[in-house]
C-alpha atoms as a PDB file:
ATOM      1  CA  UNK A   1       0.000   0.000   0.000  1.00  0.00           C
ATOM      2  CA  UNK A   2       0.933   3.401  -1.143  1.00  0.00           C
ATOM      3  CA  UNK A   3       0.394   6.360   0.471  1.00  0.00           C
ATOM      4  CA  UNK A   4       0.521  10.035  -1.031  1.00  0.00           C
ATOM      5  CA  UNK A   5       2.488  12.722   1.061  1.00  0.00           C
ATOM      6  CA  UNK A   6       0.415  15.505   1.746  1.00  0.00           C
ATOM      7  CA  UNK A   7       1.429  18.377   0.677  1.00  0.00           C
ATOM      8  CA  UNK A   8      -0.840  22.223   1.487  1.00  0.00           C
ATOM      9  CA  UNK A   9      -1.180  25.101   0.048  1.00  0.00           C
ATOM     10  CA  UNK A  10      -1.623  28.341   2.079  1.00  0.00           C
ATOM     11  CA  UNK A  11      -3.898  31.242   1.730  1.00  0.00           C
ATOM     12  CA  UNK A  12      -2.589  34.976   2.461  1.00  0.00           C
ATOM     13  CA  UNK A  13      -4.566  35.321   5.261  1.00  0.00           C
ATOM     14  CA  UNK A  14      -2.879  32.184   6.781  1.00  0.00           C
ATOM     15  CA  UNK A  15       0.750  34.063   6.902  1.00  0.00           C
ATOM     16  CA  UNK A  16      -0.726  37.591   7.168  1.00  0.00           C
ATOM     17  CA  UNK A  17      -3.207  37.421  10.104  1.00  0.00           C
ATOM     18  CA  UNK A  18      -0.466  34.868  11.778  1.00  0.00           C
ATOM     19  CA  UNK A  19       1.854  37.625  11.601  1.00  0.00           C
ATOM     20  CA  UNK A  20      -0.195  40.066  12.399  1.00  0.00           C
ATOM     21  CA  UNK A  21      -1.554  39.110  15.387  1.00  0.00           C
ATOM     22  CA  UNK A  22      -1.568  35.617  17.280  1.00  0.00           C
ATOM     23  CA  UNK A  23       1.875  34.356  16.375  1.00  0.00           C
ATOM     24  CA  UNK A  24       4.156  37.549  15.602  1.00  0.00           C
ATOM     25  CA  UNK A  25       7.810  36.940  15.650  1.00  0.00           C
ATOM     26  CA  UNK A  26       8.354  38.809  18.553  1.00  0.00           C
ATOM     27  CA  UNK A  27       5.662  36.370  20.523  1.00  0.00           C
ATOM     28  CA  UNK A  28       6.107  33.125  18.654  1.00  0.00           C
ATOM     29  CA  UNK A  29       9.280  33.108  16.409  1.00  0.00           C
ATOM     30  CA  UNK A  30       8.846  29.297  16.428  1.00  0.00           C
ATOM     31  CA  UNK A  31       5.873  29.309  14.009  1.00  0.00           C
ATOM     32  CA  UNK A  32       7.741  30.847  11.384  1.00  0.00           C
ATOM     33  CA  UNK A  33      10.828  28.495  11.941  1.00  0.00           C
ATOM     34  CA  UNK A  34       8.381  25.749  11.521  1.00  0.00           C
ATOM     35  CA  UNK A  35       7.134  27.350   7.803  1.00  0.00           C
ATOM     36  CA  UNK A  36      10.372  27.516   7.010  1.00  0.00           C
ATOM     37  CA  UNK A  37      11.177  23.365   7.740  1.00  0.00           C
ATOM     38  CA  UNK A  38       8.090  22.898   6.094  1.00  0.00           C
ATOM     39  CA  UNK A  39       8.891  24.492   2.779  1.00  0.00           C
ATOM     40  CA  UNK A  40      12.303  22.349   2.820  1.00  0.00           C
ATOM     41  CA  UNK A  41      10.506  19.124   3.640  1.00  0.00           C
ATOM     42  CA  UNK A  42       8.246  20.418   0.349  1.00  0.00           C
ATOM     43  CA  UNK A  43       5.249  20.000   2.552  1.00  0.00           C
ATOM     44  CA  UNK A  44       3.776  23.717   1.676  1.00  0.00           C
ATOM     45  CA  UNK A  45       3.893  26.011  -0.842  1.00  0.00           C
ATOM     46  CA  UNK A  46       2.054  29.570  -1.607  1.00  0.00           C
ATOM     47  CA  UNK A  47       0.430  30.555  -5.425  1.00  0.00           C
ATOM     48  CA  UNK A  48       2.229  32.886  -6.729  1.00  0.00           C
ATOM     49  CA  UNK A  49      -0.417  35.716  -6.794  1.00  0.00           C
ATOM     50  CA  UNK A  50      -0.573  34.506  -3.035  1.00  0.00           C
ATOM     51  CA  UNK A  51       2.947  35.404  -3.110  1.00  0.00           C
ATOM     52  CA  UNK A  52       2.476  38.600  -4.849  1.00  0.00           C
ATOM     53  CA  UNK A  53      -0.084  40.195  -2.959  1.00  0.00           C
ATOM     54  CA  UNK A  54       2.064  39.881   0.014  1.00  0.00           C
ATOM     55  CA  UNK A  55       4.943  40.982  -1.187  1.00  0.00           C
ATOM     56  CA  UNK A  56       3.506  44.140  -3.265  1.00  0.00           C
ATOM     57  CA  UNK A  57       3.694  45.248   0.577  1.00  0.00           C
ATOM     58  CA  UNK A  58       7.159  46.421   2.174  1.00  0.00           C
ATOM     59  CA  UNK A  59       7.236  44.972   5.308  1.00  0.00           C
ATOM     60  CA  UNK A  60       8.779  42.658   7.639  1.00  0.00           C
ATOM     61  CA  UNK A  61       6.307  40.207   6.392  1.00  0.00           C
ATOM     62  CA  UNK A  62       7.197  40.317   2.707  1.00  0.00           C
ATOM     63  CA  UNK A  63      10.951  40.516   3.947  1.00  0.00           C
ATOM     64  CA  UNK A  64      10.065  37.401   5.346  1.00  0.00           C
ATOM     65  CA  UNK A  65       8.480  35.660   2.709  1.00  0.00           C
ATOM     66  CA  UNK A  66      11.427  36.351  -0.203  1.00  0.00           C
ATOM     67  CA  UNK A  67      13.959  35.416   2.392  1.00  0.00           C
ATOM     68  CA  UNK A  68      11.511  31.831   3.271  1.00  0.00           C
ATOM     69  CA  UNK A  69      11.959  27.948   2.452  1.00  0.00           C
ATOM     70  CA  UNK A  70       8.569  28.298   0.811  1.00  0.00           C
ATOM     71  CA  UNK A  71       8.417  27.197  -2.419  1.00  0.00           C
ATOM     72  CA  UNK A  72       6.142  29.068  -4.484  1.00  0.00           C
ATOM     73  CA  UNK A  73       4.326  27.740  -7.828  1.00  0.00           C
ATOM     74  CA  UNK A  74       4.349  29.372 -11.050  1.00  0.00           C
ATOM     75  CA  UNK A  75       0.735  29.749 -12.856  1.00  0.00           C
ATOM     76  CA  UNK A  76       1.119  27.089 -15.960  1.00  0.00           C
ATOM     77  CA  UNK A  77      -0.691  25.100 -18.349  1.00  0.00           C
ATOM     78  CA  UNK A  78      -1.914  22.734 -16.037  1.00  0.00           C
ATOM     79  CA  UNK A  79      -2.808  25.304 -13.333  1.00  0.00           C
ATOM     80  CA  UNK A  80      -4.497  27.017 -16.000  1.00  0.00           C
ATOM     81  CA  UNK A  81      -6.722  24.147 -16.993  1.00  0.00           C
ATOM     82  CA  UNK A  82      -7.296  23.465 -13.495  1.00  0.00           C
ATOM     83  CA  UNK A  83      -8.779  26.683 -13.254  1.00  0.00           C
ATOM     84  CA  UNK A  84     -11.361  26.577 -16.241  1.00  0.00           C
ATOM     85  CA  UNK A  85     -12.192  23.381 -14.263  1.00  0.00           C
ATOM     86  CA  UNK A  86     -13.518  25.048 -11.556  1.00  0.00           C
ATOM     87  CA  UNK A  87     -15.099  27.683 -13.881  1.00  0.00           C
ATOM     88  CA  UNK A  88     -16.930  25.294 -15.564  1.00  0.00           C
ATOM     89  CA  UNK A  89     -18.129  23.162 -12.527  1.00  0.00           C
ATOM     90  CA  UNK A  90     -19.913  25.533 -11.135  1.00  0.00           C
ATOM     91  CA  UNK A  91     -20.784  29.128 -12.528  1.00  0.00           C
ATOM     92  CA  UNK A  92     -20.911  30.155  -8.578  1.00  0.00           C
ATOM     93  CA  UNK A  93     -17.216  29.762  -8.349  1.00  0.00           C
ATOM     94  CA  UNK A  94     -16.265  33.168 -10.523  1.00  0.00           C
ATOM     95  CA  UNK A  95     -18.360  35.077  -7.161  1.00  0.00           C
ATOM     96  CA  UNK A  96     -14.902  33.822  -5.681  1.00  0.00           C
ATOM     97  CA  UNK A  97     -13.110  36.915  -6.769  1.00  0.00           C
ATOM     98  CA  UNK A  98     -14.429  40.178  -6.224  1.00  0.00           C
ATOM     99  CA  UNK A  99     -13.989  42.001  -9.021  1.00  0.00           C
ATOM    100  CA  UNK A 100     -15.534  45.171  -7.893  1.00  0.00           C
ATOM    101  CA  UNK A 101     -12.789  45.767  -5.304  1.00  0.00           C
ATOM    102  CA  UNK A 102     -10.339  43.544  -6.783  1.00  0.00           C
ATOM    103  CA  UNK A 103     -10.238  41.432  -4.042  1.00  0.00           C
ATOM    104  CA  UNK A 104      -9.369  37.934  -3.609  1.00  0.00           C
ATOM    105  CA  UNK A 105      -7.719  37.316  -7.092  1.00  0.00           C
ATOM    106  CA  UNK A 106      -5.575  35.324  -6.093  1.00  0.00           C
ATOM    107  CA  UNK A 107      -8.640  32.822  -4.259  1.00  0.00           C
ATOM    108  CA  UNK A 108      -9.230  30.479  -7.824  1.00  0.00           C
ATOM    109  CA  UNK A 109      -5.870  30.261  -8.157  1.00  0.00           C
ATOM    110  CA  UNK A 110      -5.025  28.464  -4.469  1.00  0.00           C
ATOM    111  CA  UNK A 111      -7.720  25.861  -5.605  1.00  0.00           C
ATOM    112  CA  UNK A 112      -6.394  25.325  -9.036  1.00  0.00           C
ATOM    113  CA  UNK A 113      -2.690  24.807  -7.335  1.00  0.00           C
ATOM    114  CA  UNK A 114      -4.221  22.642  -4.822  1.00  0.00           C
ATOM    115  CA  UNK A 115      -5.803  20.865  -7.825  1.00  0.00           C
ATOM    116  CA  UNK A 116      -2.572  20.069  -9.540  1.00  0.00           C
ATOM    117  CA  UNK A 117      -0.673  19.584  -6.839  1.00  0.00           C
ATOM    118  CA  UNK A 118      -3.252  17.080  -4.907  1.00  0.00           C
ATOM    119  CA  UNK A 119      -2.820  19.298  -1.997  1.00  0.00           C
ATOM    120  CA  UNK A 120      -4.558  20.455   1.069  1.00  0.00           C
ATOM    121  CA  UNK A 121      -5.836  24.279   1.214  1.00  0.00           C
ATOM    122  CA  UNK A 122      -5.423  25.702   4.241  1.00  0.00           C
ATOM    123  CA  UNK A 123      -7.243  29.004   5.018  1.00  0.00           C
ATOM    124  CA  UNK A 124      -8.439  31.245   7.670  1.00  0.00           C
ATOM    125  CA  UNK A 125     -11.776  31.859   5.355  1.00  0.00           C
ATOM    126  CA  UNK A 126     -15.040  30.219   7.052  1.00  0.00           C
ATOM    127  CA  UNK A 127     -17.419  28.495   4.934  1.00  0.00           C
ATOM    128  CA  UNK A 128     -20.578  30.875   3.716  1.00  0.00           C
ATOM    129  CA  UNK A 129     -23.535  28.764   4.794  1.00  0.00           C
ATOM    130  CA  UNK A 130     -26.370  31.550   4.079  1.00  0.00           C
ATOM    131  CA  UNK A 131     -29.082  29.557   1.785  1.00  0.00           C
ATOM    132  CA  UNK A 132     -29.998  33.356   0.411  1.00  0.00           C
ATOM    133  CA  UNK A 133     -25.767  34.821   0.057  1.00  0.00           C
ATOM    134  CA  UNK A 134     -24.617  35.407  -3.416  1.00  0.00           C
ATOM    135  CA  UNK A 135     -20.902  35.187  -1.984  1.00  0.00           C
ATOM    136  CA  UNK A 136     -18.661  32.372  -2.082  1.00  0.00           C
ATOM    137  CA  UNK A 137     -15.530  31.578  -0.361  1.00  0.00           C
ATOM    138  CA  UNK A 138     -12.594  28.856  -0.473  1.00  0.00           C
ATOM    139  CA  UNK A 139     -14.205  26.514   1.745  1.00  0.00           C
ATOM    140  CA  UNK A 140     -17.495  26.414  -0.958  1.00  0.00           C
ATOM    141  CA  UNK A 141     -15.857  25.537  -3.796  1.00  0.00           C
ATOM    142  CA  UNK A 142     -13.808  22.979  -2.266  1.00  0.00           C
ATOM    143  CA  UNK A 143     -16.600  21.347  -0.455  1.00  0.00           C
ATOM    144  CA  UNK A 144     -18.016  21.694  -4.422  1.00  0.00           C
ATOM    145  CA  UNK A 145     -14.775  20.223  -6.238  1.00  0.00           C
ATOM    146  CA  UNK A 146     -14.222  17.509  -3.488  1.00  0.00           C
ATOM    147  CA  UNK A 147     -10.832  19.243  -2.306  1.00  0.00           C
ATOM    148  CA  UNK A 148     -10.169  18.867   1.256  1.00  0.00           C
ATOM    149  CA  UNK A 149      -9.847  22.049   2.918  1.00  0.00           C
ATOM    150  CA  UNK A 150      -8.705  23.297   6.686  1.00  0.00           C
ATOM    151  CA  UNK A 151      -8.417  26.209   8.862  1.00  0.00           C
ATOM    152  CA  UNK A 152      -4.603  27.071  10.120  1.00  0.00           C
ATOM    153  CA  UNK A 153      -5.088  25.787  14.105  1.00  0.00           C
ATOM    154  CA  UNK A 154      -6.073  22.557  12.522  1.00  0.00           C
ATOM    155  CA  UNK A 155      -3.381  22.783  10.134  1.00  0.00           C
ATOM    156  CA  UNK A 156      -0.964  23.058  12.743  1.00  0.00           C
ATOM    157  CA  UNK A 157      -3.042  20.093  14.643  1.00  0.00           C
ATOM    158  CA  UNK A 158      -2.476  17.908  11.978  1.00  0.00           C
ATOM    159  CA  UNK A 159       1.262  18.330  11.417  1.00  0.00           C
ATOM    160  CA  UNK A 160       1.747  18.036  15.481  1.00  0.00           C
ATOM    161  CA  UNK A 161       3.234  21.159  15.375  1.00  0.00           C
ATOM    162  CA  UNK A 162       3.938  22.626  18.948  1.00  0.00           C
ATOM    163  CA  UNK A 163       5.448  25.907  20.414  1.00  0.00           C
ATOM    164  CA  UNK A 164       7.763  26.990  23.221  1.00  0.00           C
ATOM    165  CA  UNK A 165       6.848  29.164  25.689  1.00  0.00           C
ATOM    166  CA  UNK A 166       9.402  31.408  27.976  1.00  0.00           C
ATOM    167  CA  UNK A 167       9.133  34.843  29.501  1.00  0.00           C
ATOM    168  CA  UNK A 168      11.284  37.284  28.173  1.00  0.00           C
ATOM    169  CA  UNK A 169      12.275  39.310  31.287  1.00  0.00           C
ATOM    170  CA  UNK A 170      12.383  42.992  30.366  1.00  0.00           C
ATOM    171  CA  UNK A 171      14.744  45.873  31.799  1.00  0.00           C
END
C-alpha cells in the first residue's frame, strides 16, 4: 500500500493574520521556523499571486516571505486548466473573486494549485452557509470540487506542530 504525502497550500490570510496578530515573531518566532522546515521538507507552498499580494507590501512580512523555504508555484498550463475546471463546474465559483474591489484574485488560483498539486488548502476563510448569500468563499468551492480544505489551528493540529513558551524578562 501506497500512500501520497500531503502536501498544502496556504492562503494569504494564513501568513498575514499569523503575523499580524496571534503568532508575531516577537511572541512566537517558532511558528515561522516551523514554515520555514516545512517548505524544505516540500510540505507547503504559496500561489504565486498569493505570493504577490504579500509581497507588493514592504514589510517585515514580505521581507520574510522572499527570504523563506517556501516554495512558491508558477501559474502554468496545467494550473491554468485546473482553473477553467472550476469555472466550468460551477458558474458560482467566478463570485470567488471580487472584481468590484479587486479582491481575492488570487482565491481560484489556491484551488487550481491545490488541484494540480493534490494538496490540502489551508485558510483562515469560514465556509458561507447563508441559503440566500450570493458570496462564495474557499471553503465552498472545495466542499463543491471535493478538495479537502482546513483552517490554520487545525493545520498546525495535523502536522503536530507545537510551540515553546518562555518569559522574556524585560529591563
Amino acid at each position: 500500500m501506497t500512500t501520497i504525502p500531503k502536501i498544502y497550500c496556504l492562503d494569504a490570510n494564513v501568513l498575514i493574520q499569523a503575523w499580524q496578530k496571534y503568532y508575531a515573531p516577537s511572541i512566537c518566532p517558532d511558528y515561522w521556523e516551523v514554515l520555514n522546515i516545512l517548505g524544505k521538507e516540500k510540505k507547503i507552498f504559496i500561489a504565486e499571486l498569493v505570493y504577490e499580494e504579500i509581497v507588493r507590501t514592504d514589510d517585515d512580512l514580505s521581507r520574510w516571505l522572499k527570504k523563506s523555504s517556501i516554495a512558491v508555484m508558477k501559474i502554468d498550463v496545467e494550473v491554468t486548466k485546473c482553473l477553467q475546471l472550476i469555472y466550468s463546474f460551477n458558474p458560482i465559483h467566478k463570485k470567488l473573486v471580487d472584481n468590484i474591489k479587486s479582491r481575492s484574485l488570487a482565491d481560484p488560483w489556491i484551488i487550481a494549485h491545490a488541484i494540480k498539486e493534490n494538496a490540502i488548502v489551508v485558510t483562515k476563510e469560514e465556509k458561507i452557509t447563508a441559503i440566500n448569500s450570493n458570496r462564495i468563499k474557499i471553503p465552498n468551492v472545495c466542499d463543491n470540487m471535493g478538495i479537502r480544505w482546513m483552517n490554520d489551528f487545525e493545520f498546525i493540529y495535523e502536522l503536530g506542530i507545537s510551540f515553546s513558551c518562555k518569559r522574556i524578562l524585560k529591563s
